[in-house]
C-alpha atoms as a PDB file:
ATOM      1  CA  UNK A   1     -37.314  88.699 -16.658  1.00  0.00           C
ATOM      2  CA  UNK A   2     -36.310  91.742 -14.793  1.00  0.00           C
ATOM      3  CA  UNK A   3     -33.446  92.376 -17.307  1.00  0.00           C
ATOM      4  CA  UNK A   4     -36.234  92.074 -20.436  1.00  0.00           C
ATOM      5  CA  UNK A   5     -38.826  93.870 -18.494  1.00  0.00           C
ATOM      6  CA  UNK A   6     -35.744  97.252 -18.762  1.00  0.00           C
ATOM      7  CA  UNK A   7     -34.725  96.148 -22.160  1.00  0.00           C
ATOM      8  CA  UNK A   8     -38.720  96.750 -23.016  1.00  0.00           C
ATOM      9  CA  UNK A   9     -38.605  99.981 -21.286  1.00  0.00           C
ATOM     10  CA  UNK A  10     -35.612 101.749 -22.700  1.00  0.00           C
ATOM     11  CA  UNK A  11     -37.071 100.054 -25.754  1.00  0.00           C
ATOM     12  CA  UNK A  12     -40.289 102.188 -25.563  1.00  0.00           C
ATOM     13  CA  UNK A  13     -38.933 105.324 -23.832  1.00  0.00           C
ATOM     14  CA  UNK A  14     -36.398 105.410 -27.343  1.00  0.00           C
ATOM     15  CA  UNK A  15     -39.250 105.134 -29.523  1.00  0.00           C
ATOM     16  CA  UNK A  16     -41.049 107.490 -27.733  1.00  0.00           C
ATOM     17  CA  UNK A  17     -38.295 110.337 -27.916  1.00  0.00           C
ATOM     18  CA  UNK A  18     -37.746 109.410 -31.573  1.00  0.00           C
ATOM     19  CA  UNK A  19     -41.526 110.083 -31.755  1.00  0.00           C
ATOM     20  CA  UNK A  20     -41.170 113.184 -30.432  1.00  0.00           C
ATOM     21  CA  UNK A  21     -38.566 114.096 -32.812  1.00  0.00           C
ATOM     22  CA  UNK A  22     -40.050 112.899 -35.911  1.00  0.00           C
ATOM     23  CA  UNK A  23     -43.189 112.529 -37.520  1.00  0.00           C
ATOM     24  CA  UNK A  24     -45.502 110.387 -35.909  1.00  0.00           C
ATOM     25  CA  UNK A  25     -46.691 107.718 -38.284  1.00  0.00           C
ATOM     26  CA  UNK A  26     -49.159 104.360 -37.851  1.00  0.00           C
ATOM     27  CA  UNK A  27     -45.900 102.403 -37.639  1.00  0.00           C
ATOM     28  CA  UNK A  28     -44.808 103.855 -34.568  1.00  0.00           C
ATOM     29  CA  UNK A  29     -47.833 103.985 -32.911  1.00  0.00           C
ATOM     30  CA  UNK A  30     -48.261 100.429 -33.479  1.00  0.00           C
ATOM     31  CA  UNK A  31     -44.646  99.713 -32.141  1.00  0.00           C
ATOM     32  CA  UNK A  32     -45.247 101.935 -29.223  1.00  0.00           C
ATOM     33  CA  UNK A  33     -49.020 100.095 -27.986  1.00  0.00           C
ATOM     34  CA  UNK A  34     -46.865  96.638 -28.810  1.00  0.00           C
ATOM     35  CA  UNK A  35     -44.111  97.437 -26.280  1.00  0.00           C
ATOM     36  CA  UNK A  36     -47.053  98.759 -24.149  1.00  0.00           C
ATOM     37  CA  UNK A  37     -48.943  95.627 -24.145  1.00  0.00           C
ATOM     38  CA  UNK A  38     -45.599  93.301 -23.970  1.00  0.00           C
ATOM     39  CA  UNK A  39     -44.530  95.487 -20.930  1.00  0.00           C
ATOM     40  CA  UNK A  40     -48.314  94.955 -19.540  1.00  0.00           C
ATOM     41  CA  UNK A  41     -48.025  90.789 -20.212  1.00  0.00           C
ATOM     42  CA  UNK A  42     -44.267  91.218 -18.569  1.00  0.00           C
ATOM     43  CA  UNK A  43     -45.755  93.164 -15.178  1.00  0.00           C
ATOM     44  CA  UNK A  44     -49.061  90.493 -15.105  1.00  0.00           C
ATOM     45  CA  UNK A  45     -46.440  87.609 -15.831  1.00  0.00           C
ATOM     46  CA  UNK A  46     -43.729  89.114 -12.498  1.00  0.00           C
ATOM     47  CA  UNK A  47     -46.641  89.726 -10.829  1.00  0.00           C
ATOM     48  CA  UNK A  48     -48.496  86.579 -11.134  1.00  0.00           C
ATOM     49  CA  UNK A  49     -45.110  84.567 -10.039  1.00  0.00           C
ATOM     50  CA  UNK A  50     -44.713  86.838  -7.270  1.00  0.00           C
ATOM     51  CA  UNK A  51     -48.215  85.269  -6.230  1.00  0.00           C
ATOM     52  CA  UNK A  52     -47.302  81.715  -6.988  1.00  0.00           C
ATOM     53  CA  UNK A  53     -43.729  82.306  -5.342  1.00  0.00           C
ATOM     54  CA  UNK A  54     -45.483  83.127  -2.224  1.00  0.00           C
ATOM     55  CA  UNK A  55     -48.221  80.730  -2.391  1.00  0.00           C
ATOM     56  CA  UNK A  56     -46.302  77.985  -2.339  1.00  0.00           C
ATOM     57  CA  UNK A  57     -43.841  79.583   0.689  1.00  0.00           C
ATOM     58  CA  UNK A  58     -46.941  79.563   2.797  1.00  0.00           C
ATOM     59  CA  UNK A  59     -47.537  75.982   1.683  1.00  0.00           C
ATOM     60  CA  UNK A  60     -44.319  74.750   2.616  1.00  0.00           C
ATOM     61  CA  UNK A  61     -44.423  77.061   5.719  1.00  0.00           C
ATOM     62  CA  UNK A  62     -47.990  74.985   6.651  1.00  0.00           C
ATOM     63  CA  UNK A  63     -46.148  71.871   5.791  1.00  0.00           C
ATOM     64  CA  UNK A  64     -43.292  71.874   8.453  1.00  0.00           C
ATOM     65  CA  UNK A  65     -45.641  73.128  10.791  1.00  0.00           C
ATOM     66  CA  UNK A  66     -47.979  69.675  10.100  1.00  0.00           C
ATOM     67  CA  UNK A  67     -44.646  67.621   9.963  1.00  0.00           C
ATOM     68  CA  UNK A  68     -43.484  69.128  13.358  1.00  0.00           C
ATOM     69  CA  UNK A  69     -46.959  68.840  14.983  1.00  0.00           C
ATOM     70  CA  UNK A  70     -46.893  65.251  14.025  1.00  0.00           C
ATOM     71  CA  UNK A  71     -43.336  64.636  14.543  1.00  0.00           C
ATOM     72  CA  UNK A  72     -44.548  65.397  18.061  1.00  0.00           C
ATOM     73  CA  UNK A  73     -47.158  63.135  18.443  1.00  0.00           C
ATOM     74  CA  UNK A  74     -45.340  60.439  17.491  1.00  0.00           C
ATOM     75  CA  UNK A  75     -42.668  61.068  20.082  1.00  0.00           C
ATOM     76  CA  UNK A  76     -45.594  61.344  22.553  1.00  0.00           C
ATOM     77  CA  UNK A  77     -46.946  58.302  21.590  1.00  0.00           C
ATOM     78  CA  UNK A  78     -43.405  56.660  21.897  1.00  0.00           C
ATOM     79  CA  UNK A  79     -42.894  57.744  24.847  1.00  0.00           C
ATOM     80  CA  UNK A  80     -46.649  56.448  26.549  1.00  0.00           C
ATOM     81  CA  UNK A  81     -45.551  53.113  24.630  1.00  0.00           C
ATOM     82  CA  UNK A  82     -42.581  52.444  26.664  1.00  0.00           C
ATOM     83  CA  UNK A  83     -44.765  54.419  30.276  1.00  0.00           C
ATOM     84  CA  UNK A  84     -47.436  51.427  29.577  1.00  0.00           C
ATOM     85  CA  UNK A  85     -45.153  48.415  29.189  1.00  0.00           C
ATOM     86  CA  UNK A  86     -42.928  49.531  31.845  1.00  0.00           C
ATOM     87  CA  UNK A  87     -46.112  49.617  34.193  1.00  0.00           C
ATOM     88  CA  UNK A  88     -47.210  46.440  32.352  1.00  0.00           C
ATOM     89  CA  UNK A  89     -43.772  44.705  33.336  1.00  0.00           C
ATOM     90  CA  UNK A  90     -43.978  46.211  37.157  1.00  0.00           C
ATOM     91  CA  UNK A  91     -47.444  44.800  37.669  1.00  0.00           C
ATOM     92  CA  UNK A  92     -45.851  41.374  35.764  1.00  0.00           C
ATOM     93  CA  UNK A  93     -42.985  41.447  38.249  1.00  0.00           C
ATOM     94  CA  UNK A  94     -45.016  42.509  41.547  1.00  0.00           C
ATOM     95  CA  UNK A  95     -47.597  39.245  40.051  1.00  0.00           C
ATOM     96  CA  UNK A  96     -44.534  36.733  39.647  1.00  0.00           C
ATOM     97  CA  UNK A  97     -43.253  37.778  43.080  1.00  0.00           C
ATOM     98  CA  UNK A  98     -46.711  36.992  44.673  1.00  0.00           C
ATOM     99  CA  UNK A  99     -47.356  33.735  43.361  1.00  0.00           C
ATOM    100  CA  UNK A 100     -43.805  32.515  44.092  1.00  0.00           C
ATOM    101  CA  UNK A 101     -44.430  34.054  47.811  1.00  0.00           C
ATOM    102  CA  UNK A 102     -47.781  32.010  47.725  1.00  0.00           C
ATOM    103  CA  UNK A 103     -45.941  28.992  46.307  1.00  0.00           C
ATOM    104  CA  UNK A 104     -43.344  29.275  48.652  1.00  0.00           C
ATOM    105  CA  UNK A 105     -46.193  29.096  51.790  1.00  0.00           C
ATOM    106  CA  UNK A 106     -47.953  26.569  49.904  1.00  0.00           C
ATOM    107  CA  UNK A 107     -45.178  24.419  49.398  1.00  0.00           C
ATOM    108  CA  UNK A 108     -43.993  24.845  53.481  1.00  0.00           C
ATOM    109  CA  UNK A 109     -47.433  23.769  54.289  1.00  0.00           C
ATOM    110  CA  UNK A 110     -47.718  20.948  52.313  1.00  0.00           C
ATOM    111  CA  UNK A 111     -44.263  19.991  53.506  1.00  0.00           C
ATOM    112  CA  UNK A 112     -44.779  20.279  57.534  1.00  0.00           C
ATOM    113  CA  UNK A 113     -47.216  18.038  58.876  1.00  0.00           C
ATOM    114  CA  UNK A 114     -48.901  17.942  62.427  1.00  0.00           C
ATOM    115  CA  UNK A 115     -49.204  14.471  64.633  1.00  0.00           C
ATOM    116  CA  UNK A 116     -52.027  15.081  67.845  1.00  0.00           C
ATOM    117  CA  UNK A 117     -50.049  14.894  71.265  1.00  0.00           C
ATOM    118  CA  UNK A 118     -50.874  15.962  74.059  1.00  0.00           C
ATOM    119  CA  UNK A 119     -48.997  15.799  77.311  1.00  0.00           C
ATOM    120  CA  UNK A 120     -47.786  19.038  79.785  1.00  0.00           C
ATOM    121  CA  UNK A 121     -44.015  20.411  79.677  1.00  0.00           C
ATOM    122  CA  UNK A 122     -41.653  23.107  80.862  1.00  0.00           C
ATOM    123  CA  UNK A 123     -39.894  25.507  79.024  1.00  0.00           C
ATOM    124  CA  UNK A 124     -35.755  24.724  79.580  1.00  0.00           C
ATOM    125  CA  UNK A 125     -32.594  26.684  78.854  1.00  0.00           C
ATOM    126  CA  UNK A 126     -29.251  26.509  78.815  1.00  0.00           C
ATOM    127  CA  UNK A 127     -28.753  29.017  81.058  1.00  0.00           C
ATOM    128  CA  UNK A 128     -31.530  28.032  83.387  1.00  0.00           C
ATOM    129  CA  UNK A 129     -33.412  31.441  83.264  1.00  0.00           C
ATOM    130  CA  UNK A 130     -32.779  32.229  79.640  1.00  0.00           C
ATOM    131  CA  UNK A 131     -36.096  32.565  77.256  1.00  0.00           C
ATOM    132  CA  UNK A 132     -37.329  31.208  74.001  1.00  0.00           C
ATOM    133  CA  UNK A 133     -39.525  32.604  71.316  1.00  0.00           C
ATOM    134  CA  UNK A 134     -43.088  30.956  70.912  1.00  0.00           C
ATOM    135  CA  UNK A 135     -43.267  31.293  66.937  1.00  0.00           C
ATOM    136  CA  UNK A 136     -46.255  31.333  64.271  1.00  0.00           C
ATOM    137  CA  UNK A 137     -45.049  28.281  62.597  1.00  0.00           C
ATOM    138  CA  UNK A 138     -42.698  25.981  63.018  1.00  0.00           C
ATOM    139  CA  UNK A 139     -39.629  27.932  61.739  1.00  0.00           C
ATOM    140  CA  UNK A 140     -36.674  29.587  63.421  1.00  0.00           C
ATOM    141  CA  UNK A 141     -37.549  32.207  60.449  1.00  0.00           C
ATOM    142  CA  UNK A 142     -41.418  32.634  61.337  1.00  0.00           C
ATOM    143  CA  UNK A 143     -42.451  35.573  63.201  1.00  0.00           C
ATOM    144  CA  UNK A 144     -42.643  35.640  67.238  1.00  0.00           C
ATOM    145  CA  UNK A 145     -45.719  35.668  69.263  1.00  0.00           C
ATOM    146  CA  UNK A 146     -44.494  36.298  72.264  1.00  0.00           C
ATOM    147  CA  UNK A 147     -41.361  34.739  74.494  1.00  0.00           C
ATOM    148  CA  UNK A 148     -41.471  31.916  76.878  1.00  0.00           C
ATOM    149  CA  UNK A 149     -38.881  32.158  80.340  1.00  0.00           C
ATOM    150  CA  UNK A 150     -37.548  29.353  81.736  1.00  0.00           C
ATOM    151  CA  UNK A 151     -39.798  27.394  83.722  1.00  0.00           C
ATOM    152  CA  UNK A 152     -42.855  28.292  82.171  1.00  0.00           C
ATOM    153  CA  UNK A 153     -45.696  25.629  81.767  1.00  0.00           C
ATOM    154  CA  UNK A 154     -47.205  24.796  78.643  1.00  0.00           C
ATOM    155  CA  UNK A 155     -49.392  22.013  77.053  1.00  0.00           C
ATOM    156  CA  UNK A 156     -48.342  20.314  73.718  1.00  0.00           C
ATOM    157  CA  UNK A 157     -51.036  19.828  71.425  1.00  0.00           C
ATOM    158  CA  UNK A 158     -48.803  18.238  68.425  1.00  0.00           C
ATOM    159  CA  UNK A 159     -45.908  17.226  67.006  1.00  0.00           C
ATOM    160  CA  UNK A 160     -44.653  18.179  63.681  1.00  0.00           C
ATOM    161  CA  UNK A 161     -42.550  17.155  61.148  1.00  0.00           C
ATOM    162  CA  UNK A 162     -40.033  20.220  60.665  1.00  0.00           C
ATOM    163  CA  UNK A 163     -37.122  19.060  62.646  1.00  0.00           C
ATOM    164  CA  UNK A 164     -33.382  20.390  63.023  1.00  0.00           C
ATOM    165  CA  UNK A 165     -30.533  18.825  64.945  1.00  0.00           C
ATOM    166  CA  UNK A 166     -31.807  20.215  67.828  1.00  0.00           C
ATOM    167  CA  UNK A 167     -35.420  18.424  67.659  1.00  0.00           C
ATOM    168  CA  UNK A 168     -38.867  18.990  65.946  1.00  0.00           C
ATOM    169  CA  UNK A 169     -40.895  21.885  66.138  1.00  0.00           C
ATOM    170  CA  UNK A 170     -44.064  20.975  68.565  1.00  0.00           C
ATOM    171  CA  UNK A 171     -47.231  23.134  68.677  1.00  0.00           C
ATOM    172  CA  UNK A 172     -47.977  23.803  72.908  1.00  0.00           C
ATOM    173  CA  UNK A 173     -50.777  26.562  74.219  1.00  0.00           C
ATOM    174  CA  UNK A 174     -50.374  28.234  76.912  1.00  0.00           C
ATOM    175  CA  UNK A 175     -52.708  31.082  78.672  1.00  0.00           C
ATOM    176  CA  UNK A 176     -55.066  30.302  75.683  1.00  0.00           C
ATOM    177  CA  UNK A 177     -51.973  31.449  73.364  1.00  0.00           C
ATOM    178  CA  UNK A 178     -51.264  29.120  70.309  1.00  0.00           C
ATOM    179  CA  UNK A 179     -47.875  28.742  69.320  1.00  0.00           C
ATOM    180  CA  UNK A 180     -44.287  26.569  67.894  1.00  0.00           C
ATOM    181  CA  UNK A 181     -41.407  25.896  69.844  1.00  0.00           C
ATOM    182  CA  UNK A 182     -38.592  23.621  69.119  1.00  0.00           C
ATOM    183  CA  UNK A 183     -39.023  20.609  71.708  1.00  0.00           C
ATOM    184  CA  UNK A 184     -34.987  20.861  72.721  1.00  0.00           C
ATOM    185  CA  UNK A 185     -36.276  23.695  74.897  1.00  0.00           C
ATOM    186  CA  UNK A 186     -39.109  21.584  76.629  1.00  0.00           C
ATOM    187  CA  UNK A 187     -38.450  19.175  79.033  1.00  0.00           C
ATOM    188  CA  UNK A 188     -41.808  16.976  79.635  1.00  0.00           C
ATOM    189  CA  UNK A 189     -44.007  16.624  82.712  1.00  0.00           C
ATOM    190  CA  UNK A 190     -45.062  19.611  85.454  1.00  0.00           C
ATOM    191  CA  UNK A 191     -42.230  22.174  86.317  1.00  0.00           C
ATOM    192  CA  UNK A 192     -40.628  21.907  89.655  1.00  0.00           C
ATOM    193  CA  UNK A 193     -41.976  24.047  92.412  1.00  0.00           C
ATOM    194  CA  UNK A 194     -39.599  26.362  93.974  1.00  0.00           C
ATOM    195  CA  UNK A 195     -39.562  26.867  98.294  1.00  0.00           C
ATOM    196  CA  UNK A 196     -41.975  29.796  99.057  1.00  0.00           C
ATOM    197  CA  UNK A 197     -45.350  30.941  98.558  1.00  0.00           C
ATOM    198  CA  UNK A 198     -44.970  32.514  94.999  1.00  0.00           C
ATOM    199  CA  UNK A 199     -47.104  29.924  93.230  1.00  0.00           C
ATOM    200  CA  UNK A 200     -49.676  31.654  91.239  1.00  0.00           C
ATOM    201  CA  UNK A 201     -51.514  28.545  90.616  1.00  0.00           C
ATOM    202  CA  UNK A 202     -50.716  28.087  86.967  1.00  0.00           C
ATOM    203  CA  UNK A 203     -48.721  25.181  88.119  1.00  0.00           C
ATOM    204  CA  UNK A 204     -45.106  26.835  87.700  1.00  0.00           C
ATOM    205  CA  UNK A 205     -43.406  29.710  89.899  1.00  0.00           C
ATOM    206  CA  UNK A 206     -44.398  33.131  89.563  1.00  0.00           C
ATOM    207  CA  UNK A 207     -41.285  34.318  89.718  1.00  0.00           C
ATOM    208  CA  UNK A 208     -39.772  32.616  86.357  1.00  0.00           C
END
């Protein structure tokens, strides 16, 4: 276009020195307003493509900024996807891990059972002034309420089934304290009472 657009120039700046040169006549006036108005056409045509030519870069400029903004929210949305299920799976897991733990005690329970008994002992080691954990259930693994010395009195309220190689697990009170101990540290009856004046009147030595 650019190339016709000169052609149609030096076309009508040739005419218009031969005008000047010769005669002017209808025919070359008529040549002259045709370049004029083909040149006119040729600027309205460059000119109107210049328009469309830059229309359509700002469309395509508004486009890739549309594709990018939702390029992005996509990948957000991805990414809070895989934020909810992992949160979905940790709450699944921390669930699962809480019923088995409540299965677990339920199961234990339903497993150790409790015969009434009730007669006094004495707390015996190995050592003979060793001590002995008085536990929350009858389980080496069960938490400790406190520790028992050697010699110390306690009452046995029952007898249950959880039993080792060493003997069951009993349930005795003592000082209004409920607790498990395994019955191969208890020796039945009233502990013996040492010489001296230390008896406290709990029934054993105060000095055990």
């Amino acid at each position: 276009m650019k190339k016709l657009f000169s052609i149609c120039q030096i076309g009508l700046t040739s005419i218009t020195l031969l005008s000047g040169c010769q005669p002017s006549n209808d025919d070359t006036q008529k040549q002259i307003a045709s370049l004029q108005e083909q040149l006119a056409k040729q600027q309205q045509k460059d000119e109107e493509r210049a328009a469309r030519e830059k229309e359509q870069a700002l469309l395509q400029q508004q486009q890739a900024r549309e594709e990018e903004i939702y390029r992005q929210a996509e990948e957000d949305f991805k990414n809070r996807q895989i934020l909810e299920e992992e949160q979905k799976n940790l709450k699944q897991k921390e669930k699962n891990e809480n019923q088995t733990a409540k299965k677990e005690v339920s199961a234990q329970n339903k497993k150790t059972a409790e015969t009434l008994a009730r007669y006094p002992a004495f707390v015996i080691t190995e050592s003979g002034y060793g001590s002995v954990n008085l536990r929350g259930a009858p389980s080496a693994s069960s938490v400790s309420i406190t520790q028992l010395n050697d010699g110390d009195q306690v009452q046995v309220v029952a007898r249950t089934n959880a039993c080792t190689t060493g003997g069951c697990w009993v349930k005795v009170r003592i000082n209004g304290v409920t607790g498990y101990i395994n019955e191969g540290y208890l020796q039945k009856g009233i502990a013996p009472q040492t010489n001296g004046s230390n008896d406290d009147g709990s029934g054993y030595p105060e000095d055990y």
